[in-house]
Protein backbone atom coordinates (compact mmCIF):
# COMPACT_ATOMS: atom_id res chain seq x y z
CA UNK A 1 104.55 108.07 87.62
CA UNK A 2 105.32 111.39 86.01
CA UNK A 3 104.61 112.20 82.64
CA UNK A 4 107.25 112.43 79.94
CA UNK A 5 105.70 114.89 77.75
CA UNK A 6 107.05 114.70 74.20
CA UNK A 7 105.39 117.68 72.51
CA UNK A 8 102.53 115.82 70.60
CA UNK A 9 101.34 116.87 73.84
CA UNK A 10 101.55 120.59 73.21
CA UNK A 11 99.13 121.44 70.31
CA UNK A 12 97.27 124.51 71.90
CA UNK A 13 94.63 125.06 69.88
CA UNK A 14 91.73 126.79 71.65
CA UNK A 15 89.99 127.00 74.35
CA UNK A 16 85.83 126.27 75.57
CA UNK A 17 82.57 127.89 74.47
CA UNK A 18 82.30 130.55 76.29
CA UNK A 19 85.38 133.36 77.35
CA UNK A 20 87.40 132.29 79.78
CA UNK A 21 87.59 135.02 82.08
CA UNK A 22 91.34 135.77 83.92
CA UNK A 23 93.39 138.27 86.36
CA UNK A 24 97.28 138.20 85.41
CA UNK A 25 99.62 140.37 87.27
CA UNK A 26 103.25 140.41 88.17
CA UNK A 27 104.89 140.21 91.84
CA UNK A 28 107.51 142.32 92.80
CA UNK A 29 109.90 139.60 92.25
CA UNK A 30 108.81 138.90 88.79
CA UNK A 31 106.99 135.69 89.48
CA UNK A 32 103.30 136.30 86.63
CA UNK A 33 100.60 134.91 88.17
CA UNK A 34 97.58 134.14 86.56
CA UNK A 35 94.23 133.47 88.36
CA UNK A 36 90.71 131.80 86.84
CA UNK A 37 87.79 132.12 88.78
CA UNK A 38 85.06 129.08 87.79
CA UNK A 39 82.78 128.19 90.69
CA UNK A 40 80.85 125.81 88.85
CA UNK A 41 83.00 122.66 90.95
CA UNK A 42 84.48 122.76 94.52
CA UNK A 43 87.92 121.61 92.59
CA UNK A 44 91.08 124.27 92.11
CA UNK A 45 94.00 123.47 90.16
CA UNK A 46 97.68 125.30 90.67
CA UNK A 47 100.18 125.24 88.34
CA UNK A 48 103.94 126.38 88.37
CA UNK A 49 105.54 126.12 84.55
CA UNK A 50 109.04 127.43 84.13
CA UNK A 51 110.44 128.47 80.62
CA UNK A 52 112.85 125.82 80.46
CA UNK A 53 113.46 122.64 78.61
CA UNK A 54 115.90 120.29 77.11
CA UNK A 55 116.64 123.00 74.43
CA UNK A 56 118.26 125.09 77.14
CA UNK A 57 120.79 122.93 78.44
CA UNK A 58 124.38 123.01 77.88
CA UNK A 59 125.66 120.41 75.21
CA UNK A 60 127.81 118.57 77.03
CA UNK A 61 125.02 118.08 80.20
CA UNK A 62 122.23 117.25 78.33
CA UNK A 63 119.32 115.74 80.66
CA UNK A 64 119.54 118.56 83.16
CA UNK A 65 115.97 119.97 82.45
CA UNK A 66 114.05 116.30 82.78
CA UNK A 67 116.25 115.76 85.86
CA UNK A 68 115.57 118.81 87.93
CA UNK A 69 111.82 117.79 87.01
CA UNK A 70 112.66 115.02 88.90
CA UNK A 71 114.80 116.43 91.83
CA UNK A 72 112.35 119.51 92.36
CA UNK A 73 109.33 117.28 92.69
CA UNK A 74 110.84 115.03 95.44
CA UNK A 75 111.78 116.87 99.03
CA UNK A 76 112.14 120.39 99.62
CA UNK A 77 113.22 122.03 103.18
CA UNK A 78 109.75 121.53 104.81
CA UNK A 79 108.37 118.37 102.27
CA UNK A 80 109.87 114.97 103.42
CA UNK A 81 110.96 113.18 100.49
CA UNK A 82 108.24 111.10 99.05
CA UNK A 83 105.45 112.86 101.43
CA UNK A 84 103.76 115.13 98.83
CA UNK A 85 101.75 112.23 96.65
CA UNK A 86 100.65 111.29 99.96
CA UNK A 87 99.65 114.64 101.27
CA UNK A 88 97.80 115.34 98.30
CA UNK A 89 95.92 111.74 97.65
CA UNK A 90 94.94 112.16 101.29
CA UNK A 91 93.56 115.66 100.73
CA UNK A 92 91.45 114.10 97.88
CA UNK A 93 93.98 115.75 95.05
CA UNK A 94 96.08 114.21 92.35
CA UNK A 95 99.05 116.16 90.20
CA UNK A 96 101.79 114.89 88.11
CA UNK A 97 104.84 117.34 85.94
CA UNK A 98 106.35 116.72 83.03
CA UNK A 99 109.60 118.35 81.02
CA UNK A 100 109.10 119.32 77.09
CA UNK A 101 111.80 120.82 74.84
CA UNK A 102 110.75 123.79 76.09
CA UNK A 103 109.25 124.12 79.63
CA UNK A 104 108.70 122.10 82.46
CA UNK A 105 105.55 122.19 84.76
CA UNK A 106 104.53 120.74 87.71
CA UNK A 107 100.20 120.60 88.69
CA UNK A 108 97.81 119.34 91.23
CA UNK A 109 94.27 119.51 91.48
CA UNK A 110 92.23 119.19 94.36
CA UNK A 111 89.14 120.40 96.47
CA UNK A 112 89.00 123.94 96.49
CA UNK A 113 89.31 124.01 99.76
CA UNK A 114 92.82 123.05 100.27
CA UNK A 115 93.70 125.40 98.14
CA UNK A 116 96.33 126.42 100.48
CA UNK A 117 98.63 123.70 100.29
CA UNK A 118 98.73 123.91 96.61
CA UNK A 119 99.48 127.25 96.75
CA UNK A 120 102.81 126.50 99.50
CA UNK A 121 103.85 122.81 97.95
CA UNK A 122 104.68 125.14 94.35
CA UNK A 123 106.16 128.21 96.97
CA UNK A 124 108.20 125.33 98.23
CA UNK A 125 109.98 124.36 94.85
CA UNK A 126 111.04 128.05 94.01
CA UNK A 127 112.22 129.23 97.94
CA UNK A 128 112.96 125.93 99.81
CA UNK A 129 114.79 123.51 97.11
CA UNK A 130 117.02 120.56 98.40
CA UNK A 131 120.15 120.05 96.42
CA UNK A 132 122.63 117.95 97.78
CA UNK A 133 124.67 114.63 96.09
CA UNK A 134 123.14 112.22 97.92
CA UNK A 135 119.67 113.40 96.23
CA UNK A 136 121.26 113.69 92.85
CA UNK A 137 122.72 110.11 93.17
CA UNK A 138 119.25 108.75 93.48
CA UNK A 139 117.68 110.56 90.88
CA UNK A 140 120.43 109.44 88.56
CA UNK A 141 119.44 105.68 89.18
CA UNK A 142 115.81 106.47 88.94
CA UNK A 143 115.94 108.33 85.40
CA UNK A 144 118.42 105.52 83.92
CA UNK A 145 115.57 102.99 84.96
CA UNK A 146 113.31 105.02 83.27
CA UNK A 147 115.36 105.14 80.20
CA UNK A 148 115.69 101.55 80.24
CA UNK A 149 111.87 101.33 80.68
CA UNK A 150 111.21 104.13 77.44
CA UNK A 151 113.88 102.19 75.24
CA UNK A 152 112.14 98.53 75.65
CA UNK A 153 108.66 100.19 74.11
CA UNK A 154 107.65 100.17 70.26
CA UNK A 155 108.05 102.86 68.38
CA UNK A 156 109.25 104.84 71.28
CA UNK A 157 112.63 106.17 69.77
CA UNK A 158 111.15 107.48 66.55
CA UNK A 159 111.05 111.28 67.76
CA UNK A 160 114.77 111.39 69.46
CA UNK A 161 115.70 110.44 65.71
CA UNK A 162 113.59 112.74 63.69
CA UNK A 163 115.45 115.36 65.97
CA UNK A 164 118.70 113.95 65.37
CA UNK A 165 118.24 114.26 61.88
CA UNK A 166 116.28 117.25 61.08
CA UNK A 167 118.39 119.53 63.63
CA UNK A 168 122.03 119.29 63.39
CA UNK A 169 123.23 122.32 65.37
CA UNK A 170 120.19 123.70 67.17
CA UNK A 171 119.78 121.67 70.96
CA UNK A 172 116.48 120.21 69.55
CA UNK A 173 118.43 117.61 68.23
CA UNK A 174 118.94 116.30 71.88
CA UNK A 175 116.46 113.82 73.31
CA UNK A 176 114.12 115.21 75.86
CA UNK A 177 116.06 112.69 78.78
CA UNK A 178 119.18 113.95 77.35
CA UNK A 179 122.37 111.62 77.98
CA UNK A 180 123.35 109.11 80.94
CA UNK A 181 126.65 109.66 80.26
CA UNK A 182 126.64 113.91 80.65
CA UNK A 183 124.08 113.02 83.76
CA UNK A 184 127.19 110.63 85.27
CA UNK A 185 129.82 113.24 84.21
CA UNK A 186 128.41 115.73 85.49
CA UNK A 187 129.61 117.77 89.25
CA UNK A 188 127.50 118.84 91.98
CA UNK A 189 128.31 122.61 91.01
CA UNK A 190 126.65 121.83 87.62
CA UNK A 191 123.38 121.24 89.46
CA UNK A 192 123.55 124.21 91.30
CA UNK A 193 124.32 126.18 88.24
CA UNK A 194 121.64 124.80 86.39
CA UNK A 195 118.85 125.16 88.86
CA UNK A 196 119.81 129.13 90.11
CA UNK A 197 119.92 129.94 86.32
CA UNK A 198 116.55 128.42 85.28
CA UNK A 199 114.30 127.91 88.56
CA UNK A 200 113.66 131.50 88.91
CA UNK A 201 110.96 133.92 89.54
CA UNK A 202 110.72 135.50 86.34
CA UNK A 203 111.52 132.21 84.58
CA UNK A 204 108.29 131.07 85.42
CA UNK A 205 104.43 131.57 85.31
CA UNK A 206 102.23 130.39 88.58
CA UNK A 207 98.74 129.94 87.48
CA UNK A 208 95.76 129.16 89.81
CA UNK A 209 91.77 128.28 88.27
CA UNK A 210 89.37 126.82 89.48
CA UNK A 211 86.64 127.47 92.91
CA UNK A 212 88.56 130.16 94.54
CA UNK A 213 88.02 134.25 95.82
CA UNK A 214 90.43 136.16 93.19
CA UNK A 215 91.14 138.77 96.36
CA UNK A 216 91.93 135.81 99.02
CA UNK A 217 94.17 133.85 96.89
CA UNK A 218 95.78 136.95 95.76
CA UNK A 219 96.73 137.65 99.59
CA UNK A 220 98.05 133.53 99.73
CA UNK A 221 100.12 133.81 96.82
CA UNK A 222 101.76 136.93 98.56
CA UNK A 223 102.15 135.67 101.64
CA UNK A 224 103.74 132.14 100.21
CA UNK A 225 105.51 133.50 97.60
CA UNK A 226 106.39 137.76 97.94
CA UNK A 227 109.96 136.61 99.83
CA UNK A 228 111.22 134.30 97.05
CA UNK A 229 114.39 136.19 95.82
CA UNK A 230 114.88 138.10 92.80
CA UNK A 231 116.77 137.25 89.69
CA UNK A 232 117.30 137.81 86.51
CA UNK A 233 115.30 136.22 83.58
CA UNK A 234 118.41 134.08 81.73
CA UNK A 235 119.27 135.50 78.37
CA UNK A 236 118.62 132.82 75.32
CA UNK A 237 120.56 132.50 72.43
CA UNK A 238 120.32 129.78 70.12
CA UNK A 239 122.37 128.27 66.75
CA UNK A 240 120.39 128.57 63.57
CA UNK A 241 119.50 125.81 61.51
CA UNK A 242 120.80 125.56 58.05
CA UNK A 243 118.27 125.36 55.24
CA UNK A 244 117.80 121.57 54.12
CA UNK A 245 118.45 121.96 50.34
CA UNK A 246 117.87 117.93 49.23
CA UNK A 247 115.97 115.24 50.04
CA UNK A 248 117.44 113.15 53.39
CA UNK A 249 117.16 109.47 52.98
CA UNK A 250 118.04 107.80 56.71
CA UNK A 251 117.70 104.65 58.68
CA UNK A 252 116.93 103.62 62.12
CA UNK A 253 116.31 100.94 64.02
CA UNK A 254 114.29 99.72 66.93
CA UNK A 255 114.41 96.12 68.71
CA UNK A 256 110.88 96.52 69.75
CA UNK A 257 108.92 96.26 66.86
CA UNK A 258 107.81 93.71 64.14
CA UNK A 259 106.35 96.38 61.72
CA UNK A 260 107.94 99.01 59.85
CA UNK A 261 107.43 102.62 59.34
CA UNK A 262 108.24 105.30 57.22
CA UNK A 263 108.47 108.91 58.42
CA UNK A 264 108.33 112.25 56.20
CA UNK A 265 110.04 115.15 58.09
CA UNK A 266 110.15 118.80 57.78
CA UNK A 267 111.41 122.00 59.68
CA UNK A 268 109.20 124.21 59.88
CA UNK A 269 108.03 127.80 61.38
CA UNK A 270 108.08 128.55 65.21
CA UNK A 271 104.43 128.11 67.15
CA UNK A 272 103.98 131.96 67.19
CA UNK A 273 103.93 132.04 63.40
CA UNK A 274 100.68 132.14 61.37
CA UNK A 275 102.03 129.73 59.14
CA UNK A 276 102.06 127.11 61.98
CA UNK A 277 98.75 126.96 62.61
CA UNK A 278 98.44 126.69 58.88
CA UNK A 279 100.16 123.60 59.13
CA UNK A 280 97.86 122.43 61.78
CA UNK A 281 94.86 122.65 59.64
CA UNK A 282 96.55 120.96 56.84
CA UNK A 283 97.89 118.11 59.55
CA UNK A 284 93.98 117.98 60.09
CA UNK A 285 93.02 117.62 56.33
CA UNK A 286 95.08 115.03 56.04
CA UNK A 287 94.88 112.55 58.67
CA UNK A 288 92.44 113.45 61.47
CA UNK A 289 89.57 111.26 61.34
CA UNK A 290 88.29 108.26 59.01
CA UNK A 291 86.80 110.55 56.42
CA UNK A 292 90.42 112.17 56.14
CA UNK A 293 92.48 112.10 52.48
CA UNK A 294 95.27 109.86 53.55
CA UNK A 295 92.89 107.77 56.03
CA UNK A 296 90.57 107.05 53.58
CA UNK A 297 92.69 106.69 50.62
CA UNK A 298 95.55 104.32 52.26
CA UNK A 299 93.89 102.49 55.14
CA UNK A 300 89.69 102.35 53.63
CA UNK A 301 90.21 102.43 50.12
CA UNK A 302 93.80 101.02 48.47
CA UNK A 303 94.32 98.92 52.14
CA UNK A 304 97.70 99.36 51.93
CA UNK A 305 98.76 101.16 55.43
CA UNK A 306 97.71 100.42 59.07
CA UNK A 307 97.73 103.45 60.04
CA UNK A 308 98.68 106.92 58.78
CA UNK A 309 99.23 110.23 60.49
CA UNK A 310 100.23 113.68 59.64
CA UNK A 311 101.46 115.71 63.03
CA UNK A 312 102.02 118.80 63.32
CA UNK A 313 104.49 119.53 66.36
CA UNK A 314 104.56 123.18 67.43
CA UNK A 315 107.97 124.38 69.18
CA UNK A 316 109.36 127.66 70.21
CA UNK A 317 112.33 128.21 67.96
CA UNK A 318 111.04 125.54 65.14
CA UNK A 319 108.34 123.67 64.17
CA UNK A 320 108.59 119.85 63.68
CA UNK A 321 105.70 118.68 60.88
CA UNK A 322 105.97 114.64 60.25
CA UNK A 323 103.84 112.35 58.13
CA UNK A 324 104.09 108.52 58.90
CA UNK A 325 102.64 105.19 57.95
CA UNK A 326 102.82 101.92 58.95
CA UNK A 327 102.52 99.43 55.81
CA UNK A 328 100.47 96.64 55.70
CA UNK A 329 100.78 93.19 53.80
CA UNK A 330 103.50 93.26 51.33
CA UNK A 331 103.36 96.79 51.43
CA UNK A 332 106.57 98.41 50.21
CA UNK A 333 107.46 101.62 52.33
CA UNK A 334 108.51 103.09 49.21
CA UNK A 335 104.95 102.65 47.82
CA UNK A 336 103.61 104.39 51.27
CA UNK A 337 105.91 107.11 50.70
CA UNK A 338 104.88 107.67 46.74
CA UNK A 339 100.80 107.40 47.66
CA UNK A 340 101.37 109.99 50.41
CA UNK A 341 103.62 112.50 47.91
CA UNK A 342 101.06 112.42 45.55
CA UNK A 343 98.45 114.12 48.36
CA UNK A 344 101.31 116.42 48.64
CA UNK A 345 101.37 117.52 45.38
CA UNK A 346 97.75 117.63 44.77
CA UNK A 347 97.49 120.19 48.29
CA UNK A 348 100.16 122.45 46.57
CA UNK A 349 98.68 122.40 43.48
CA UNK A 350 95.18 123.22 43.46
CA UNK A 351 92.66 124.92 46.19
CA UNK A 352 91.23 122.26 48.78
CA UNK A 353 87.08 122.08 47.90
CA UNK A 354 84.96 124.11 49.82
CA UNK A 355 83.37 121.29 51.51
CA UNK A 356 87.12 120.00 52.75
CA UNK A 357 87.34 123.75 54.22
CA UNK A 358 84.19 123.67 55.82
CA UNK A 359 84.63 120.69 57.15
CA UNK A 360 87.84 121.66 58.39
CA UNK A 361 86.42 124.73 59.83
CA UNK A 362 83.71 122.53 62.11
CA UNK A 363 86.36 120.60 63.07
CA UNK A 364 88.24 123.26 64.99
CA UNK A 365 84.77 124.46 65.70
CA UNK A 366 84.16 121.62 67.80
CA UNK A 367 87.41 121.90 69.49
CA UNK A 368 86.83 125.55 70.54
CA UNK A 369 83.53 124.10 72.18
CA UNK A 370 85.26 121.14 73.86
CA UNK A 371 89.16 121.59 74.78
CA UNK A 372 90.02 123.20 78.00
CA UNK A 373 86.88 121.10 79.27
CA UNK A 374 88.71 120.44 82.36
CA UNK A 375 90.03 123.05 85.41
CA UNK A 376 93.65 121.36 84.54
CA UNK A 377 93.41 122.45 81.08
CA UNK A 378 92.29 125.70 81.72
CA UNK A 379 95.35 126.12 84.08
CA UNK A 380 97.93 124.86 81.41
CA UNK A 381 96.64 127.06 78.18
CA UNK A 382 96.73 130.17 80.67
CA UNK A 383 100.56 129.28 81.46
CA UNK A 384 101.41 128.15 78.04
CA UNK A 385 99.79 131.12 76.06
CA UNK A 386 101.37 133.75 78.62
CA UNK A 387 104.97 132.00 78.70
CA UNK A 388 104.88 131.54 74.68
CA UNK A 389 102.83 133.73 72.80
CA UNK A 390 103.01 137.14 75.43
CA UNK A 391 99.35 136.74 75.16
CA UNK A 392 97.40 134.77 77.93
CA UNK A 393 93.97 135.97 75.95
CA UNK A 394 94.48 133.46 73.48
CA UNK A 395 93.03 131.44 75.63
CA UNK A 396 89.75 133.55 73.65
CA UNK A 397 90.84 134.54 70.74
CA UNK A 398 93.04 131.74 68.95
CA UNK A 399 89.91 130.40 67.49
CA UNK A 400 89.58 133.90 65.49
CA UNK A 401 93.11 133.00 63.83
CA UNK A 402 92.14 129.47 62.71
CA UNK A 403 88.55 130.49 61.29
CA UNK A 404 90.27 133.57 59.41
CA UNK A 405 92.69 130.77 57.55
CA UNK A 406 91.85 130.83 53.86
CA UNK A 407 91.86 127.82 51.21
CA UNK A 408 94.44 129.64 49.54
CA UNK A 409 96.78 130.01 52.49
CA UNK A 410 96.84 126.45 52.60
CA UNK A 411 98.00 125.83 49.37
CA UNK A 412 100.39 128.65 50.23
CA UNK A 413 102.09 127.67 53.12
CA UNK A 414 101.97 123.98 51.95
CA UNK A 415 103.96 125.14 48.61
CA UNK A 416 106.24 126.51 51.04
CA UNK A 417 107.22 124.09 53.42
CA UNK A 418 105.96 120.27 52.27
CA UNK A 419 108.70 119.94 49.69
CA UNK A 420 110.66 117.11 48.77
CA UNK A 421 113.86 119.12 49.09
CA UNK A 422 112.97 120.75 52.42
CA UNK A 423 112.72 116.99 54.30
CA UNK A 424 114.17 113.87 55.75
CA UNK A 425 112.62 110.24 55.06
CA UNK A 426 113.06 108.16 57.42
CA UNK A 427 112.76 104.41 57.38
CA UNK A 428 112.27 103.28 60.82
CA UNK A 429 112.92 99.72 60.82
CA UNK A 430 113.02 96.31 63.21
CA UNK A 431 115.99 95.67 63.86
CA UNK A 432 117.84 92.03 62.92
CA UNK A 433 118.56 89.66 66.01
């Protein structure tokens, strides 16, 4: 089953112990490639991530980007439909793909030495794609079942409607699986439209790592993918958000679920910005871990909350930063939603101690040593940082950002964007039978 990434997913903070070493270049059709040479395992993964999400669809055809992840993982002119799972599990290989709100990848990893089909099954997507009705029809009745699926899980709603309500004119207020009804509306020329906009050479990034010779693979990348035609990159322009200037009080509901939550919402800077990965460290201050303020004080100490959580979510336009709680007992959500303001306040209003920083700064210390432990992840930050940032060497060097972060920044940027006027609370409830 494919993965339906909802951008929790997408926190790329940095990368292993030592460099990670890499040769980028472009084709002459404007497909980047981006090859990692690590011999250490006969295992190679390829990658092929294209700049396009649900944020990029039309608003009347919402879905599209989550559908063609669908369509353009299934057959292609010379891949049956339902072969390549097969192919790959009997080559000793596994892969999935996955749509965001702003890209969509596909990935498989396998022994190095069959390199070469992973290098031809991603070819295959961009040169050899199948679109015809028939096709679409099918993938229509498989994404509805997947809605249905998605919909009859707890607390699996609760980001579609912290979009809704924090965006009201930019397309991140649109569900990642978008709508049946523009999906059922939609014509076969919409498709086509859709797929020779997006699906592109220089819409995308093709990134190999793993057990391979940089030179060889080179001349298989060429050989597989030198003939794909030429287009143009799509030009992106997006509505702008108007500031929220007053506190958002909202309501949803969800059939699933016997407990209550509360949700604090803000809109806040793009991933690029400094001031995001601000917010990261203060989602970590907060929440991450036992020993954290709102862990310890809500859940350990006063035993009020299940479970609390501060999430930072990282997007190309915006920046999505929530704090939730589940209550527990009598627990009011009101009460939730007063303990956590006053860690609000107290962040904005005076300098986090030194041992909170340093222990902050170990934190992310440890994650340098042990994220991107795996070929896979290596393959995804080298796509992600290229495609998002211009800069595939943050792969190295995003640590350097995070450790240069000052106490006072924190404060800063926390004064700036945690603010009772700048949010929506949102009482995510059970719904009555």
């Amino acid at each position: 089953m494919r993965k339906f990434i909802i951008l929790i997913l997408f926190i790329p903070h940095v990368s292993s112990s030592q460099n990670i070493d890499f040769v980028e270049y472009d084709l002459d059709n404007g497909l980047h490639i981006i090859l990692h040479k690590d011999n250490s395992a006969p295992v190679v993964t390829t990658q092929l991530m294209f700049h396009v999400g649900s944020k990029d669809e039309d608003p009347e055809r919402t879905g599209f980007a989550h559908f063609f992840e669908h369509m353009l993982g299934e057959e292609t002119k010379n891949m049956a439909k339902g072969e390549w799972y097969k192919i790959l599990s009997a080559n000793g290989g596994e892969g999935n793909a996955g749509t965001s709100l702003d890209y969509t990848y596909y990935y498989a990893t396998m022994p190095s030495n069959s390199l070469r089909l992973g290098i031809w099954r991603y070819s295959e997507i961009l040169f050899h794609p199948i679109l015809n009705e028939e096709e679409i029809r099918i993938q229509r009745g498989a994404i509805k079942e997947e809605k249905r699926l998605r919909d009859n899980q707890p607390y699996s709603r609760f980001l579609e409607y912290i979009q809704k309500h924090l965006f009201k004119t930019h397309p991140y207020k649109e569900p990642i699986i978008g709508s049946i009804e523009h999906l059922n509306a939609a014509v076969y020329e919409d498709f086509l439209n859709f797929n020779a906009k997006f699906y592109t050479t220089r819409n995308a990034v093709f990134t190999v790592a793993g057990d391979i010779d940089i030179e060889e693979t080179k001349d298989m990348i060429s050989y597989y993918f030198s003939e794909i035609p030429d287009k143009p990159k799509p030009e992106k322009i997006f509505p702008r958000e108007s500031d929220i200037t007053s506190e958002i009080r909202v309501k949803e509901y969800d059939p699933n679920i016997q407990i209550p939550a509360i949700f604090l919402n803000y809109r806040t800077p793009p991933m690029r910005s400094r001031e995001a990965r601000v917010l990261d460290l203060i989602s970590t201050y907060l929440s991450t871990g036992k020993s954290s303020v709102l862990y310890k004080k809500l859940v350990d100490e006063k035993k009020i909350a299940l479970e609390v959580q501060a999430v930072s979510l990282p997007l190309e336009e915006y920046g999505i930063y929530a704090i939730f709680a589940l209550p527990l007992g009598e627990t009011t959500l009101d009460r939730l939603k007063s303990e956590i303001d006053e860690e609000i306040i107290s962040l904005k209003s005076d300098l986090i101690s030194e041992k909170d920083y340093q222990k902050l700064q170990n934190i992310y210390e440890n994650n340098f040593v042990n994220s991107n432990a795996s070929i896979e992840g290596v393959a995804t930050s080298l796509s992600q940082y290229h495609l998002f940032y211009d800069d595939t060497n943050l792969i190295n060097s995003s640590i350097d950002i995070y450790m240069s972060i000052t106490r006072e920044e924190i404060r800063d940027v926390a004064v700036k964007y945690l603010n009772d006027n700048q949010r929506v609370v949102m009482d995510y409830l059970p719904e009555n039978k």
